[in-house]
C-alpha atoms as a PDB file:
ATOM      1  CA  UNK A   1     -43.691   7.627  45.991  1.00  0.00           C
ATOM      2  CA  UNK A   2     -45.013   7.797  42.562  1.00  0.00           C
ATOM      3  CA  UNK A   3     -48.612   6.541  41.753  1.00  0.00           C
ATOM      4  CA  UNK A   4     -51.086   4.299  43.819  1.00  0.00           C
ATOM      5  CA  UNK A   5     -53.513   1.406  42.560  1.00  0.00           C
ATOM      6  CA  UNK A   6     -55.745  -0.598  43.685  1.00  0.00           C
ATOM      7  CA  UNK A   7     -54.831  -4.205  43.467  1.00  0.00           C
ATOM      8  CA  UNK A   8     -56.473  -7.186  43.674  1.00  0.00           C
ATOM      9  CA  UNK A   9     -55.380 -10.774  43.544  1.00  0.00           C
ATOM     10  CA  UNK A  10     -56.815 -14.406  45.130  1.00  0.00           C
ATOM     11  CA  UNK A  11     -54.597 -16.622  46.013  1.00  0.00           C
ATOM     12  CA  UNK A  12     -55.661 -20.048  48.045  1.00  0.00           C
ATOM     13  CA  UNK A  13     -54.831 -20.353  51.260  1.00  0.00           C
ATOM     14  CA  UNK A  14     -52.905 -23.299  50.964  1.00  0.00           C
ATOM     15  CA  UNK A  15     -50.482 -22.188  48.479  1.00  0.00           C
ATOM     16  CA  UNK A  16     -49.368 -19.391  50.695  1.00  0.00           C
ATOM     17  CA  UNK A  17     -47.137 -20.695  53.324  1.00  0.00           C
ATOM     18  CA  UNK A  18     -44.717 -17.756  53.367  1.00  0.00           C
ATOM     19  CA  UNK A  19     -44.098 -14.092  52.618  1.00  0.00           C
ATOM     20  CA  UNK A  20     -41.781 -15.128  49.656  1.00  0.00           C
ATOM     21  CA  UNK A  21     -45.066 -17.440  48.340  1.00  0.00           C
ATOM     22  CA  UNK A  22     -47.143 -14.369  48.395  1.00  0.00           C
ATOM     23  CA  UNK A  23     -44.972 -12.475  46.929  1.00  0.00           C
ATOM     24  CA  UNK A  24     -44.856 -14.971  43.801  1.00  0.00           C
ATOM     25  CA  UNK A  25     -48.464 -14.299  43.008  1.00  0.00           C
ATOM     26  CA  UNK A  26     -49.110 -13.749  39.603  1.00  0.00           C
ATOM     27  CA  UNK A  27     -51.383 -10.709  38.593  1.00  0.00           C
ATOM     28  CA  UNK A  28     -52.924 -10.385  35.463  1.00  0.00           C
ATOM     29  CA  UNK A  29     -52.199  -7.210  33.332  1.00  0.00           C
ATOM     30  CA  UNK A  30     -55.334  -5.909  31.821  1.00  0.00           C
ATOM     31  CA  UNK A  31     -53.536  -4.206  29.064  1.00  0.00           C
ATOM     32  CA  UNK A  32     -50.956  -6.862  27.927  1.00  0.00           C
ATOM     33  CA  UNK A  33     -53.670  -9.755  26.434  1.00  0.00           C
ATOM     34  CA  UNK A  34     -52.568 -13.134  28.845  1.00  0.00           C
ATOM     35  CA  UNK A  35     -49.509 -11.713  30.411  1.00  0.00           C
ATOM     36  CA  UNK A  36     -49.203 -11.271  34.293  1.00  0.00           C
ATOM     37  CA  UNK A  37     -46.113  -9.445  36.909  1.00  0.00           C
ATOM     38  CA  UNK A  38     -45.434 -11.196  39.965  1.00  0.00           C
ATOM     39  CA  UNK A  39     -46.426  -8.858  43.067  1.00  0.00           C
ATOM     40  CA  UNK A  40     -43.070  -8.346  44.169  1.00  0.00           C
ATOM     41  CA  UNK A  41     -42.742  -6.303  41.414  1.00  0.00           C
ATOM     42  CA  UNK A  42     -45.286  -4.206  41.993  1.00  0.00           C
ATOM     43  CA  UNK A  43     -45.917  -3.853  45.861  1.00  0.00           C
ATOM     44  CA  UNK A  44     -44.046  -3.918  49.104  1.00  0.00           C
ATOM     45  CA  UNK A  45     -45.305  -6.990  51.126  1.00  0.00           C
ATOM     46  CA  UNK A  46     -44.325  -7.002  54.727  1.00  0.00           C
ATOM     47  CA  UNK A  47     -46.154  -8.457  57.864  1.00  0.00           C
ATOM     48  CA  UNK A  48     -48.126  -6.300  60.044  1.00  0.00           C
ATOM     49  CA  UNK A  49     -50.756  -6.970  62.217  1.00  0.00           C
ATOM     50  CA  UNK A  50     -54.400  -5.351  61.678  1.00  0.00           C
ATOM     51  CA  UNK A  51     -58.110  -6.055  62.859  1.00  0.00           C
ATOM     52  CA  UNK A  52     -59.859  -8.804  61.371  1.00  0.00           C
ATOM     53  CA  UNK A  53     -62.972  -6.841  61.234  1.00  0.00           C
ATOM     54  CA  UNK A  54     -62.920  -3.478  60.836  1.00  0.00           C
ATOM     55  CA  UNK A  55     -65.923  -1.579  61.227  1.00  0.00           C
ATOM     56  CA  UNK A  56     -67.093   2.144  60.725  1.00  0.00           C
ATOM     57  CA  UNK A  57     -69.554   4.629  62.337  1.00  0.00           C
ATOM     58  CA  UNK A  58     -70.061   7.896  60.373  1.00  0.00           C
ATOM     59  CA  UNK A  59     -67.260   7.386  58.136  1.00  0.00           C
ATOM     60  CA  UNK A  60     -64.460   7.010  60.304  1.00  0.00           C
ATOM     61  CA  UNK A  61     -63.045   2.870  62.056  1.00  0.00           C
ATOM     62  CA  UNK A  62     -63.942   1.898  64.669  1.00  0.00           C
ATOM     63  CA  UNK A  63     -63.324  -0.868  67.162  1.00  0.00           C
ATOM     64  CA  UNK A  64     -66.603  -2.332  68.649  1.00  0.00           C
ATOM     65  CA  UNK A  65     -66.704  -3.684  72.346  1.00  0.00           C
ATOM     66  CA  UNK A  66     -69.664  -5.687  73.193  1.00  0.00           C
ATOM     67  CA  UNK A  67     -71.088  -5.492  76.994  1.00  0.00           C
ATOM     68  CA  UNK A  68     -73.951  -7.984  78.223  1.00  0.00           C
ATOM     69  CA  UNK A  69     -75.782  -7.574  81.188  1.00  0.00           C
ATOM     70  CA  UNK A  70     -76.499 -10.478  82.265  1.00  0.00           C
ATOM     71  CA  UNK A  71     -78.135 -10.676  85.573  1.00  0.00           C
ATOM     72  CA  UNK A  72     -77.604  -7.247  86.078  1.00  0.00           C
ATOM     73  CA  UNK A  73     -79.887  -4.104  84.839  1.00  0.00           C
ATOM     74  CA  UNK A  74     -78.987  -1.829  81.666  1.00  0.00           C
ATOM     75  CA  UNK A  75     -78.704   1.218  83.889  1.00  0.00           C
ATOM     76  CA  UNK A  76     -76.451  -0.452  86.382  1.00  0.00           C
ATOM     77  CA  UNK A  77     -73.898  -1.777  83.794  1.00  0.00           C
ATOM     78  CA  UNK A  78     -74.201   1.288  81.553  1.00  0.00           C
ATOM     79  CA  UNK A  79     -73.514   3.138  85.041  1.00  0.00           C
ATOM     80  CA  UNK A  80     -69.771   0.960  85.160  1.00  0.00           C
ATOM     81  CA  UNK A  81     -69.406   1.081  81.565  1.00  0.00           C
ATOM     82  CA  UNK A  82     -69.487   4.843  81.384  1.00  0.00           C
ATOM     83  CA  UNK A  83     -66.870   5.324  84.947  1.00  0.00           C
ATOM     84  CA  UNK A  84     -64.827   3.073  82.993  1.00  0.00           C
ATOM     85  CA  UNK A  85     -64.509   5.161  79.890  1.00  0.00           C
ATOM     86  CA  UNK A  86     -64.175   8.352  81.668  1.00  0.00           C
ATOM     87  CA  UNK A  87     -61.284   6.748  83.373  1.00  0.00           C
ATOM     88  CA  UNK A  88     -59.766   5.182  80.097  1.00  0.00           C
ATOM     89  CA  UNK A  89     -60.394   8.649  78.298  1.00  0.00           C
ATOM     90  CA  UNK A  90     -58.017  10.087  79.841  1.00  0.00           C
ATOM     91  CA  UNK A  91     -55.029   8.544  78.312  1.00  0.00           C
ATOM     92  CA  UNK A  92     -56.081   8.452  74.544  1.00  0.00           C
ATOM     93  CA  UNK A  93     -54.109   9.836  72.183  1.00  0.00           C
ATOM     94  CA  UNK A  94     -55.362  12.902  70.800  1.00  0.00           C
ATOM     95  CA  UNK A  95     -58.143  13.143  68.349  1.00  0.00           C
ATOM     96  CA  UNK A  96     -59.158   9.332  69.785  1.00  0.00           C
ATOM     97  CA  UNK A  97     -62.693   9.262  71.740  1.00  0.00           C
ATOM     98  CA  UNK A  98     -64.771   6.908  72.839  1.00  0.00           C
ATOM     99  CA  UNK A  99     -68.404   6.701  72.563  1.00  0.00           C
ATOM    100  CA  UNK A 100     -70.929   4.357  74.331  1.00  0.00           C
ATOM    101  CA  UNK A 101     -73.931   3.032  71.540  1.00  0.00           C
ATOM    102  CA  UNK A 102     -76.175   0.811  71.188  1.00  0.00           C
ATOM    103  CA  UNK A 103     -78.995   0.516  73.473  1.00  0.00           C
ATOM    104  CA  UNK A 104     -77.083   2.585  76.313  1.00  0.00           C
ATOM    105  CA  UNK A 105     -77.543   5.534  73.905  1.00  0.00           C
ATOM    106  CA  UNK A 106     -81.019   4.685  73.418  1.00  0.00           C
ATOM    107  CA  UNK A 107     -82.007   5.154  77.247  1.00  0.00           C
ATOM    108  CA  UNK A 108     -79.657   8.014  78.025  1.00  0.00           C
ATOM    109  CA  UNK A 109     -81.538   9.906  74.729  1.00  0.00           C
ATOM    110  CA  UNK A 110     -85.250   8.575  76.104  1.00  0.00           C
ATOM    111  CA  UNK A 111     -84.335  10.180  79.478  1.00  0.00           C
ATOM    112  CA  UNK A 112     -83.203  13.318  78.447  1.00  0.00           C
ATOM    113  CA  UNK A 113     -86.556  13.272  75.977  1.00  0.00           C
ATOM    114  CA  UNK A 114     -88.442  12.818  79.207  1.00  0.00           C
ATOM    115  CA  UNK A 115     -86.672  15.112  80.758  1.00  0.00           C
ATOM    116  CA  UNK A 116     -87.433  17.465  78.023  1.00  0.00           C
ATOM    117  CA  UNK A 117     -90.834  16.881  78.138  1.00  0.00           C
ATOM    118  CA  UNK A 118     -91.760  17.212  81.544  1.00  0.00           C
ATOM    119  CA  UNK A 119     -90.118  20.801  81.493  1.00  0.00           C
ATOM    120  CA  UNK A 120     -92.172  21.792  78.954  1.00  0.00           C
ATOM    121  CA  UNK A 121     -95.310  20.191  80.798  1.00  0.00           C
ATOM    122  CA  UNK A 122     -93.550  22.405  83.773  1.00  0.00           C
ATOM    123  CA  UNK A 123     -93.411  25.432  82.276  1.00  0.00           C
ATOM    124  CA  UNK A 124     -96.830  24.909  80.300  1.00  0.00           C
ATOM    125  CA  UNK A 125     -98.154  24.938  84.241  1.00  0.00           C
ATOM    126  CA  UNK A 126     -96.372  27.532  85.009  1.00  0.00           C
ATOM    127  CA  UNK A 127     -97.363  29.702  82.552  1.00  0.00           C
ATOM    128  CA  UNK A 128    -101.050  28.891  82.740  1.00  0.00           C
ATOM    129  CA  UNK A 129    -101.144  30.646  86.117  1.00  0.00           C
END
């Protein structure tokens, strides 16, 4: 495969109308003073079809789904939310999860805090006897 660089190139818009027109872009060569290579020569262009935004959580992509709950409560959509991706879990391919955020994870970790807390309150009583 040989070696890999980063490459970097602006071309308007306008003046790339096909796949043969990007591959005609000139890029400059840093070490040859005012001389350029066309990027056919030095990369593989071929269409493919990617996310426009591509976001990350702890390193790794991620796609991000927004849910509103709109004239509904957070529990009671976070309730549907989270049968739904149990149900869609199932058929991920492996090594593919998917997590619930945002303020869904916010309640679910103040609840368990509560919970938390009022055990310890719980066995604070209980011990006091």
């Amino acid at each position: 495969m040989g070696l890999t660089y980063m490459v970097a190139a602006q071309t308007p818009q306008r003046d790339v109308n096909s796949i043969g027109a990007l591959e005609n872009t000139p890029i400059p060569l840093h070490t040859t003073f005012n001389q350029t290579e066309l990027l056919s020569n030095m990369a593989k262009v071929k269409p493919s079809v990617i996310p426009q935004v591509i976001n990350h959580h702890n390193g790794q992509p991620v796609f991000d789904i927004y849910a509103n709950t709109q004239h509904s409560d957070l529990g009671s959509v976070a309730t549907r939310v989270e049968r739904i991706v149990k149900e869609e879990s199932m058929h991920l391919p492996p090594g593919t999860v998917i997590e619930i955020r945002g303020q869904v994870q916010s309640m679910n970790e103040a609840s368990l805090d509560s919970e938390s807390a009022s055990s310890s309150l719980r066995f604070l009583s209980i011990c006091s006897w």
